[in-house]
PDB file of N, CA and C in Angstrom:
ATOM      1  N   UNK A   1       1.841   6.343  -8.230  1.00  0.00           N
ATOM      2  CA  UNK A   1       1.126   7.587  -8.029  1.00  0.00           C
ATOM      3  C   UNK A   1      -0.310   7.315  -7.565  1.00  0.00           C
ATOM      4  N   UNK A   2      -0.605   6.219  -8.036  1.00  0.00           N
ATOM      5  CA  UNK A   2      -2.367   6.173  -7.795  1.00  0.00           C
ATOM      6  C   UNK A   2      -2.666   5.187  -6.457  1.00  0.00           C
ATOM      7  N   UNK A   3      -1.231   4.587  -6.184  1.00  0.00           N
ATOM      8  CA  UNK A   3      -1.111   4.178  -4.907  1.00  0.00           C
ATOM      9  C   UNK A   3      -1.011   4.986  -3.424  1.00  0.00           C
ATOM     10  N   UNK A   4      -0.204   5.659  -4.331  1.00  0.00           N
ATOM     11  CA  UNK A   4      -0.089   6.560  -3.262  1.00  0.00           C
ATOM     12  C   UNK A   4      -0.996   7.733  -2.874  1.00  0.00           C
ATOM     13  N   UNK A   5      -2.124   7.965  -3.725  1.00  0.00           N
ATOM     14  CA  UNK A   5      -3.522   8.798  -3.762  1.00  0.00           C
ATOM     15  C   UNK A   5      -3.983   7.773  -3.095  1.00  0.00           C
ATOM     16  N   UNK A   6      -4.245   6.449  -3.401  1.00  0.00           N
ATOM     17  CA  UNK A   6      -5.089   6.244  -2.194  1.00  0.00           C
ATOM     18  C   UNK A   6      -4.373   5.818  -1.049  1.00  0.00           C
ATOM     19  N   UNK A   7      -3.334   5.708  -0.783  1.00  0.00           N
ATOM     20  CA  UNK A   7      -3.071   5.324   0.952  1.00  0.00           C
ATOM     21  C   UNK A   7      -3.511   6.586   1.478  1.00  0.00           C
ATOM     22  N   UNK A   8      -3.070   8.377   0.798  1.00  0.00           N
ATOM     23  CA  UNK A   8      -3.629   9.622   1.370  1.00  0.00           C
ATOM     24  C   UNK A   8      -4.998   9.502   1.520  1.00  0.00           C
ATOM     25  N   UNK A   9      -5.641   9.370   0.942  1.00  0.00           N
ATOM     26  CA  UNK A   9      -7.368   9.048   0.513  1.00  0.00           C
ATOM     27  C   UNK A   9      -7.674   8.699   2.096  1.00  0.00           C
ATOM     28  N   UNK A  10      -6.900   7.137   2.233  1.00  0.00           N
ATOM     29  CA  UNK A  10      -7.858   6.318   3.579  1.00  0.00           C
ATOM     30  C   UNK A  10      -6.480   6.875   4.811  1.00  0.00           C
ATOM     31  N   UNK A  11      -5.724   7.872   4.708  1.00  0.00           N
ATOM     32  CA  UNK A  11      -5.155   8.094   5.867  1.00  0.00           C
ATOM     33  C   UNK A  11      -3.995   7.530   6.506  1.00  0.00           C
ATOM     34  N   UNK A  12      -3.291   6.801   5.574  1.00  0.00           N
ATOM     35  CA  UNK A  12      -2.270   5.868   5.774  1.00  0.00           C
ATOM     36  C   UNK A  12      -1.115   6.615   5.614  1.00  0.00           C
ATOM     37  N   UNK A  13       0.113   6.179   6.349  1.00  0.00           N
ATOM     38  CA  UNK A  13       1.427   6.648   5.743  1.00  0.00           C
ATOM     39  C   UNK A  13       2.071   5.273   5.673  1.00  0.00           C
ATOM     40  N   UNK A  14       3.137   5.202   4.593  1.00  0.00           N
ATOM     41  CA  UNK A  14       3.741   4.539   4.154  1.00  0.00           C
ATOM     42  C   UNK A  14       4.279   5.030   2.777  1.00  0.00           C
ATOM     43  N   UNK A  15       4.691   3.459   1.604  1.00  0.00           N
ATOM     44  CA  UNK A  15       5.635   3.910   0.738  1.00  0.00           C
ATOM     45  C   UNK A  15       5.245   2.386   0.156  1.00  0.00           C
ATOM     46  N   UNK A  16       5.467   3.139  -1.416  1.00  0.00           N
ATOM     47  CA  UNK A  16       4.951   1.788  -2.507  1.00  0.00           C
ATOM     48  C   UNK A  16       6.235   2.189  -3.423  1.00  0.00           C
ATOM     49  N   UNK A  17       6.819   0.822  -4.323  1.00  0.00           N
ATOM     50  CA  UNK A  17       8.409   1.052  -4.710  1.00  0.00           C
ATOM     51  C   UNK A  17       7.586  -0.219  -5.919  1.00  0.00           C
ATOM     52  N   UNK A  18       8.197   0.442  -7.012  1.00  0.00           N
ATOM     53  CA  UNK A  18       8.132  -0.783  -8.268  1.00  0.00           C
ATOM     54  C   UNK A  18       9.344  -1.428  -8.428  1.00  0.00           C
ATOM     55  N   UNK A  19       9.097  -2.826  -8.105  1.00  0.00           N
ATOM     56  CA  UNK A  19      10.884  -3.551  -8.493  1.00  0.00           C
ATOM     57  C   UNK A  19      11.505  -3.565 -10.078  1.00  0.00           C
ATOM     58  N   UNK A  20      12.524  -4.522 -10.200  1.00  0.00           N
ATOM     59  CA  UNK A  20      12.903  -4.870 -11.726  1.00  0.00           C
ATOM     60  C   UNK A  20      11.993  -5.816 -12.372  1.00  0.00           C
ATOM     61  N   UNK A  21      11.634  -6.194 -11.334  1.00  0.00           N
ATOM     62  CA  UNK A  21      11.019  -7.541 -11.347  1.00  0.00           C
ATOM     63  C   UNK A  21       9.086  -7.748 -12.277  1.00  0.00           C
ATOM     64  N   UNK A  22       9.052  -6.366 -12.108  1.00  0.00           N
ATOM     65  CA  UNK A  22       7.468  -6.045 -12.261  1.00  0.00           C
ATOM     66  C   UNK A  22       6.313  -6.474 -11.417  1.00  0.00           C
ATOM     67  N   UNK A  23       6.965  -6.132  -9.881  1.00  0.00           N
ATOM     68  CA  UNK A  23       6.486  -6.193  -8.203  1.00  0.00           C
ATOM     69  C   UNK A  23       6.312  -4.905  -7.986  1.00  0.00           C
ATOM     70  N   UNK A  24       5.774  -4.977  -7.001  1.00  0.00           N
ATOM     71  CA  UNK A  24       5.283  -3.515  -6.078  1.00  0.00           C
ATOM     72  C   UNK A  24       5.404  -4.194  -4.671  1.00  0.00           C
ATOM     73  N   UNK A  25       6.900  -3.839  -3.891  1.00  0.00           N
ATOM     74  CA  UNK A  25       6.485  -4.044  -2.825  1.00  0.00           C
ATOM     75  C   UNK A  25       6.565  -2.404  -1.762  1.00  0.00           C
ATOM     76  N   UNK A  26       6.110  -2.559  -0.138  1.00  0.00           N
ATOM     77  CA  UNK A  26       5.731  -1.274   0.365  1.00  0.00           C
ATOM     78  C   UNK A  26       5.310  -1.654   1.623  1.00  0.00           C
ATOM     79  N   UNK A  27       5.434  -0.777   2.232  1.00  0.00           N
ATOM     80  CA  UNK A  27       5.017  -0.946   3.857  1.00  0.00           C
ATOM     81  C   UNK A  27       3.336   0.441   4.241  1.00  0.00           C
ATOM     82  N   UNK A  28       2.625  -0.682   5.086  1.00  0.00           N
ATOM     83  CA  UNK A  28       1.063   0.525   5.140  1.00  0.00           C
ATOM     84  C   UNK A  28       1.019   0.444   6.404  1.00  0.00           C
ATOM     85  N   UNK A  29       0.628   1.570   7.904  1.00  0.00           N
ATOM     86  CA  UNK A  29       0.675   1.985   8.381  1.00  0.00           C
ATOM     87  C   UNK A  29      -0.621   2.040   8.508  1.00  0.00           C
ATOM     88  N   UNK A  30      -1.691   2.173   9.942  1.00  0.00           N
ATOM     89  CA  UNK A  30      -2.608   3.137   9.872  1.00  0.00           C
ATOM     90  C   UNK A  30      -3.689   1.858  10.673  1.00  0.00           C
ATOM     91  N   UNK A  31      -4.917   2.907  10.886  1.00  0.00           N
ATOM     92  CA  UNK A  31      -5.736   1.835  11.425  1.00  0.00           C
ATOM     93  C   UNK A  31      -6.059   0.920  10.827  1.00  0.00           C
ATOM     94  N   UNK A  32      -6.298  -0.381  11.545  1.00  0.00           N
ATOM     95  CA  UNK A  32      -6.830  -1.802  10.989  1.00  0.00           C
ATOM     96  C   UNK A  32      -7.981  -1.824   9.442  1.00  0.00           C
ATOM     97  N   UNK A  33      -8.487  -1.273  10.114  1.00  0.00           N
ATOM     98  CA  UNK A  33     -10.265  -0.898   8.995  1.00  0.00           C
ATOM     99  C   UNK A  33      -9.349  -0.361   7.620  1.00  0.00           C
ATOM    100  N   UNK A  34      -8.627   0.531   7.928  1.00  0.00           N
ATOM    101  CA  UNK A  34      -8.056   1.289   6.368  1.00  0.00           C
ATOM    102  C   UNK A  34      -6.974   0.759   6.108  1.00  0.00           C
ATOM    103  N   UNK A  35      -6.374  -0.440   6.645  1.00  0.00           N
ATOM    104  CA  UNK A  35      -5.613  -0.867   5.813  1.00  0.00           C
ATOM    105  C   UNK A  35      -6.570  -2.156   5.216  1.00  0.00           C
ATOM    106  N   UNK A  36      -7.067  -2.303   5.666  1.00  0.00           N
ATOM    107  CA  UNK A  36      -7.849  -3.768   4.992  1.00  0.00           C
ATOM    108  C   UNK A  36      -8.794  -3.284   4.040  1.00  0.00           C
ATOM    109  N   UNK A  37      -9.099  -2.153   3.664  1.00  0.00           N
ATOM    110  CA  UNK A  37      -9.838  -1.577   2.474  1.00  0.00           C
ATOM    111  C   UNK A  37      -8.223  -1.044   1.362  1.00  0.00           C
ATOM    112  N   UNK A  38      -7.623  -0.869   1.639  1.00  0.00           N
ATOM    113  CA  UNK A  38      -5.921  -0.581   0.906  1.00  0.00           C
ATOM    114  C   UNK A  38      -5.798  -1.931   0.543  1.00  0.00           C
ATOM    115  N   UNK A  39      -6.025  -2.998   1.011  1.00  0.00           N
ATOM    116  CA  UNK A  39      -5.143  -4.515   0.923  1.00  0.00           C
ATOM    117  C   UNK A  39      -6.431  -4.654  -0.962  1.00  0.00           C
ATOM    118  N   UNK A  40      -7.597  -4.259  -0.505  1.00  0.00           N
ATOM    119  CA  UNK A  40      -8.638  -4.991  -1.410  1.00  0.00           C
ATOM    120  C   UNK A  40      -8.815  -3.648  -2.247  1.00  0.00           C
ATOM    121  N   UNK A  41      -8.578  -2.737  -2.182  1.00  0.00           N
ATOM    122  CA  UNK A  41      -7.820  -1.934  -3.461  1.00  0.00           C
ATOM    123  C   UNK A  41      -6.896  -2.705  -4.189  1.00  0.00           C
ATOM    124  N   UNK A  42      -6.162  -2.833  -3.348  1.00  0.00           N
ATOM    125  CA  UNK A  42      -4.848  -3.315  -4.129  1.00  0.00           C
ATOM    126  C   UNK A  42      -4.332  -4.843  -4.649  1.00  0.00           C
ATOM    127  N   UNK A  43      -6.125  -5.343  -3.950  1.00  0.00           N
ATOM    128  CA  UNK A  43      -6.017  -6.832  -4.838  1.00  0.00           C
ATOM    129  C   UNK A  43      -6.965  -7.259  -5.876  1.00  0.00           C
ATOM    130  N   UNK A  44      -7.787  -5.385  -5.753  1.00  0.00           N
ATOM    131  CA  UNK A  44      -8.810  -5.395  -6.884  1.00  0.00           C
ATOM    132  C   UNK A  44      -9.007  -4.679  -8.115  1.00  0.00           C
ATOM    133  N   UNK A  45      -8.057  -3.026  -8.140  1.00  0.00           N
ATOM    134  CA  UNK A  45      -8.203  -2.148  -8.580  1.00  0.00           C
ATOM    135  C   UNK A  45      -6.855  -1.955  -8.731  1.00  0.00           C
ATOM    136  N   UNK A  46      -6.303  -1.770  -8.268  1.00  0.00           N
ATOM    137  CA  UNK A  46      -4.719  -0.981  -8.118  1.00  0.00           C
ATOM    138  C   UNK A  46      -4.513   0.179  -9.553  1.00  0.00           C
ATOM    139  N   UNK A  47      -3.203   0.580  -9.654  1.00  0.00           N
ATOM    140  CA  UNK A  47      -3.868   1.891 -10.993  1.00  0.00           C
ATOM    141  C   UNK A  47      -3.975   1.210 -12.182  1.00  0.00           C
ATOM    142  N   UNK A  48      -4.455   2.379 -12.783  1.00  0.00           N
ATOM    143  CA  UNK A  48      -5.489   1.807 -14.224  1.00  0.00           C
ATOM    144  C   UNK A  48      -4.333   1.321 -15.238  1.00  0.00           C
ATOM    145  N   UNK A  49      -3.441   1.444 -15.401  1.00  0.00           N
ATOM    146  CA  UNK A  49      -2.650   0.435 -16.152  1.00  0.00           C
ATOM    147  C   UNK A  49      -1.551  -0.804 -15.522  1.00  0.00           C
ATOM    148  N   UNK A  50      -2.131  -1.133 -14.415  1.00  0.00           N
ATOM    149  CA  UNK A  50      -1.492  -2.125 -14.166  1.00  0.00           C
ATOM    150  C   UNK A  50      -2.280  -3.929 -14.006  1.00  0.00           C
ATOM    151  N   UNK A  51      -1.606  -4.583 -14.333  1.00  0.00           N
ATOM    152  CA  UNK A  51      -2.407  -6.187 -14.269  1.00  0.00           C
ATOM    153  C   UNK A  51      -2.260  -6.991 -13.015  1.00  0.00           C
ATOM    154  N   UNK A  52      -3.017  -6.788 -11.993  1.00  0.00           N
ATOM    155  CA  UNK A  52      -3.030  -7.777 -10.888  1.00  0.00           C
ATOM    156  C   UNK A  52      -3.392  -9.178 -11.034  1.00  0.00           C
ATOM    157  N   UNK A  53      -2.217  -9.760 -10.580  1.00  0.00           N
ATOM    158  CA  UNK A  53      -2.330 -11.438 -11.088  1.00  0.00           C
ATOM    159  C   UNK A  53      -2.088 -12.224 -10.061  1.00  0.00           C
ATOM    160  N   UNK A  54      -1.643 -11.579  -8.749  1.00  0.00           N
ATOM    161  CA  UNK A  54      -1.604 -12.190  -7.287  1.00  0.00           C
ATOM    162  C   UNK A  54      -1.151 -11.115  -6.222  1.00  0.00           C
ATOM    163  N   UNK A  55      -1.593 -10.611  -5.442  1.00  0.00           N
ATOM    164  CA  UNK A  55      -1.717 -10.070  -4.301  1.00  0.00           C
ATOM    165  C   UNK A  55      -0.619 -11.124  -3.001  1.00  0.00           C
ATOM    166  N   UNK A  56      -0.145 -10.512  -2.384  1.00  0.00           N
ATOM    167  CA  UNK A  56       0.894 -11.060  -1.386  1.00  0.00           C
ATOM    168  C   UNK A  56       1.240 -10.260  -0.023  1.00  0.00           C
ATOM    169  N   UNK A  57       0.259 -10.586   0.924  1.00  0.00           N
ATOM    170  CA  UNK A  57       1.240  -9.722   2.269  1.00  0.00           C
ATOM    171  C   UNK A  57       1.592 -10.141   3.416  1.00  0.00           C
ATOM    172  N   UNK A  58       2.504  -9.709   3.643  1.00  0.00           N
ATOM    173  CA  UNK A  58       3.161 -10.660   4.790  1.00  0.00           C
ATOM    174  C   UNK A  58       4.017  -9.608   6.099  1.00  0.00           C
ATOM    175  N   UNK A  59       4.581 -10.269   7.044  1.00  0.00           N
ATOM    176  CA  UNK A  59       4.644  -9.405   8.047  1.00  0.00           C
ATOM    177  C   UNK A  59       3.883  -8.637   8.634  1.00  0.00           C
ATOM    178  N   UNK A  60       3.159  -8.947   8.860  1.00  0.00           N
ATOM    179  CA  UNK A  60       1.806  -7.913   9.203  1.00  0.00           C
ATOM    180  C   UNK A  60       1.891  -8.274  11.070  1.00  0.00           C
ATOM    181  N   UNK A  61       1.845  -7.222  11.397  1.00  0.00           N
ATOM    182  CA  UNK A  61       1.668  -6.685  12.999  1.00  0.00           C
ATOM    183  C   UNK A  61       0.891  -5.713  13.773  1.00  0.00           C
ATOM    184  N   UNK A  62       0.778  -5.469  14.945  1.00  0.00           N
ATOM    185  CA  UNK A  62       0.239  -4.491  15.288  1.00  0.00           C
ATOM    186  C   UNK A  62       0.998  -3.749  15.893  1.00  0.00           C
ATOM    187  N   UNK A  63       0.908  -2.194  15.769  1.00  0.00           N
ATOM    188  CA  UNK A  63       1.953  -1.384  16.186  1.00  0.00           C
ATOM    189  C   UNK A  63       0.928  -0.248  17.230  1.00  0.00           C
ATOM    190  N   UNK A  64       1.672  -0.081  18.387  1.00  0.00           N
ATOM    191  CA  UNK A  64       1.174   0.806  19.274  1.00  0.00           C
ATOM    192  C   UNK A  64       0.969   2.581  18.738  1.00  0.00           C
ATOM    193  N   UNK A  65       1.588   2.923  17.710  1.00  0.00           N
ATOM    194  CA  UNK A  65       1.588   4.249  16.905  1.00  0.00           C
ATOM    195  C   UNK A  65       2.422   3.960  15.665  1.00  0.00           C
ATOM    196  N   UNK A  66       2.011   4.856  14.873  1.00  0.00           N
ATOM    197  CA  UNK A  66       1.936   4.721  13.307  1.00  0.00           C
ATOM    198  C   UNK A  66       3.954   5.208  13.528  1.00  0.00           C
ATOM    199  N   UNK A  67       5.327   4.568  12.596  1.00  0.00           N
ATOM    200  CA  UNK A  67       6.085   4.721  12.241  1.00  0.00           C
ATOM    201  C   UNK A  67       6.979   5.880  11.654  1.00  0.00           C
ATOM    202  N   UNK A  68       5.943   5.793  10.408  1.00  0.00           N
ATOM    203  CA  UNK A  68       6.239   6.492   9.099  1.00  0.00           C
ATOM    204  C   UNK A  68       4.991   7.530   9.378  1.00  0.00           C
ATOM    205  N   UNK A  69       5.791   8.033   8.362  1.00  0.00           N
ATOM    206  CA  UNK A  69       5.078   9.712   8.000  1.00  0.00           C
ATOM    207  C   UNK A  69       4.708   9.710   6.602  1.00  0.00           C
ATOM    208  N   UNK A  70       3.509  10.437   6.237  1.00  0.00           N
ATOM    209  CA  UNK A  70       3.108  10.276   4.827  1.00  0.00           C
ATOM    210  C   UNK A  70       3.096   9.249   4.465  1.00  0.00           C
ATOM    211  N   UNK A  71       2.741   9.056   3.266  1.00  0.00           N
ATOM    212  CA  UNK A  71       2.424   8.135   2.155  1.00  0.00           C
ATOM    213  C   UNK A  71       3.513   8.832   0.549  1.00  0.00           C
ATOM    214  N   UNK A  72       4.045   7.830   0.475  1.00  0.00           N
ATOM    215  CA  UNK A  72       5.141   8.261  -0.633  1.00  0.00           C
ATOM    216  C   UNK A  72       5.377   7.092  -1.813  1.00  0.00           C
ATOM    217  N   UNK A  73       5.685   7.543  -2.759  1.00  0.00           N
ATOM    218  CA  UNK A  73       6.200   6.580  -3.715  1.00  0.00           C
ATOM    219  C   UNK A  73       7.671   6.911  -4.242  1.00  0.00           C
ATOM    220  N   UNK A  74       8.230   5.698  -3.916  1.00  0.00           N
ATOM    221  CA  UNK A  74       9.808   5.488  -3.895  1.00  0.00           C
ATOM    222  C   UNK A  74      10.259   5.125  -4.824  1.00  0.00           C
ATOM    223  N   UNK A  75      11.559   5.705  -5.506  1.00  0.00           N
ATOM    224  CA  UNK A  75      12.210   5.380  -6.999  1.00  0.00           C
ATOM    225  C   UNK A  75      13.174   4.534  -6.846  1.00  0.00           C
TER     226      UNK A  75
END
Protein backbone atom coordinates (compact mmCIF):
# COMPACT_ATOMS: atom_id res chain seq x y z
CA UNK A 1 0.00 0.00 0.00
CA UNK A 2 2.68 2.51 0.87
CA UNK A 3 4.42 1.37 -2.22
CA UNK A 4 2.09 1.91 -4.15
CA UNK A 5 1.32 5.69 -2.68
CA UNK A 6 4.48 6.42 -3.64
CA UNK A 7 4.98 5.12 -7.23
CA UNK A 8 1.35 7.50 -7.55
CA UNK A 9 3.20 10.29 -5.58
CA UNK A 10 6.32 10.40 -8.30
CA UNK A 11 3.98 9.40 -11.34
CA UNK A 12 4.87 5.95 -12.08
CA UNK A 13 2.71 3.05 -13.19
CA UNK A 14 3.50 -0.26 -12.34
CA UNK A 15 2.85 -3.09 -9.65
CA UNK A 16 4.58 -4.25 -6.30
CA UNK A 17 3.59 -8.15 -5.24
CA UNK A 18 4.86 -9.62 -1.73
CA UNK A 19 6.27 -13.22 -2.30
CA UNK A 20 6.22 -16.40 0.20
CA UNK A 21 9.44 -15.76 0.46
CA UNK A 22 9.33 -12.30 2.38
CA UNK A 23 10.43 -10.42 -1.18
CA UNK A 24 8.76 -7.69 -2.90
CA UNK A 25 9.24 -8.08 -6.35
CA UNK A 26 7.48 -5.42 -9.22
CA UNK A 27 7.96 -3.73 -12.33
CA UNK A 28 8.34 0.67 -12.38
CA UNK A 29 7.63 2.48 -15.38
CA UNK A 30 8.07 6.21 -15.83
CA UNK A 31 10.70 8.81 -16.33
CA UNK A 32 14.37 8.14 -15.51
CA UNK A 33 14.60 10.96 -12.58
CA UNK A 34 11.37 9.24 -10.80
CA UNK A 35 12.30 6.08 -10.96
CA UNK A 36 15.69 6.60 -9.44
CA UNK A 37 14.11 8.56 -6.49
CA UNK A 38 11.46 5.14 -6.20
CA UNK A 39 14.74 2.84 -6.38
CA UNK A 40 16.20 5.06 -3.08
CA UNK A 41 12.80 5.06 -1.44
CA UNK A 42 12.80 1.73 -1.68
CA UNK A 43 16.36 1.09 -0.58
CA UNK A 44 15.84 3.57 2.19
CA UNK A 45 12.41 3.93 3.56
CA UNK A 46 10.06 1.51 2.03
CA UNK A 47 6.70 1.19 4.46
CA UNK A 48 6.94 1.69 8.03
CA UNK A 49 6.81 -1.86 9.03
CA UNK A 50 8.98 -3.40 6.84
CA UNK A 51 13.01 -4.31 7.30
CA UNK A 52 15.19 -3.52 4.30
CA UNK A 53 18.22 -5.70 4.35
CA UNK A 54 19.16 -5.62 0.52
CA UNK A 55 17.71 -3.84 -2.33
CA UNK A 56 18.01 -5.74 -5.88
CA UNK A 57 17.18 -4.50 -9.49
CA UNK A 58 17.65 -5.89 -12.46
CA UNK A 59 16.40 -5.78 -16.04
CA UNK A 60 16.31 -2.38 -16.31
CA UNK A 61 15.79 -0.74 -19.90
CA UNK A 62 14.68 2.03 -21.70
CA UNK A 63 11.32 2.07 -23.13
CA UNK A 64 10.07 4.48 -25.88
CA UNK A 65 6.44 4.91 -23.82
CA UNK A 66 5.35 3.84 -20.51
CA UNK A 67 3.59 -0.06 -20.76
CA UNK A 68 1.46 -0.30 -17.85
CA UNK A 69 -1.17 1.75 -16.51
CA UNK A 70 -1.37 2.84 -12.90
CA UNK A 71 0.46 1.83 -10.11
CA UNK A 72 -1.11 -1.23 -8.28
CA UNK A 73 -0.44 -3.67 -5.63
CA UNK A 74 -0.88 -7.31 -6.53
CA UNK A 75 -2.16 -10.28 -4.30
Amino acid sequence: MYTEKEGLRLGLCGWVKNTNKGTVVGQVQGPADMICEMKVWLCKEGSPSCSITRASFSNERSIDKVELFGFKTRF
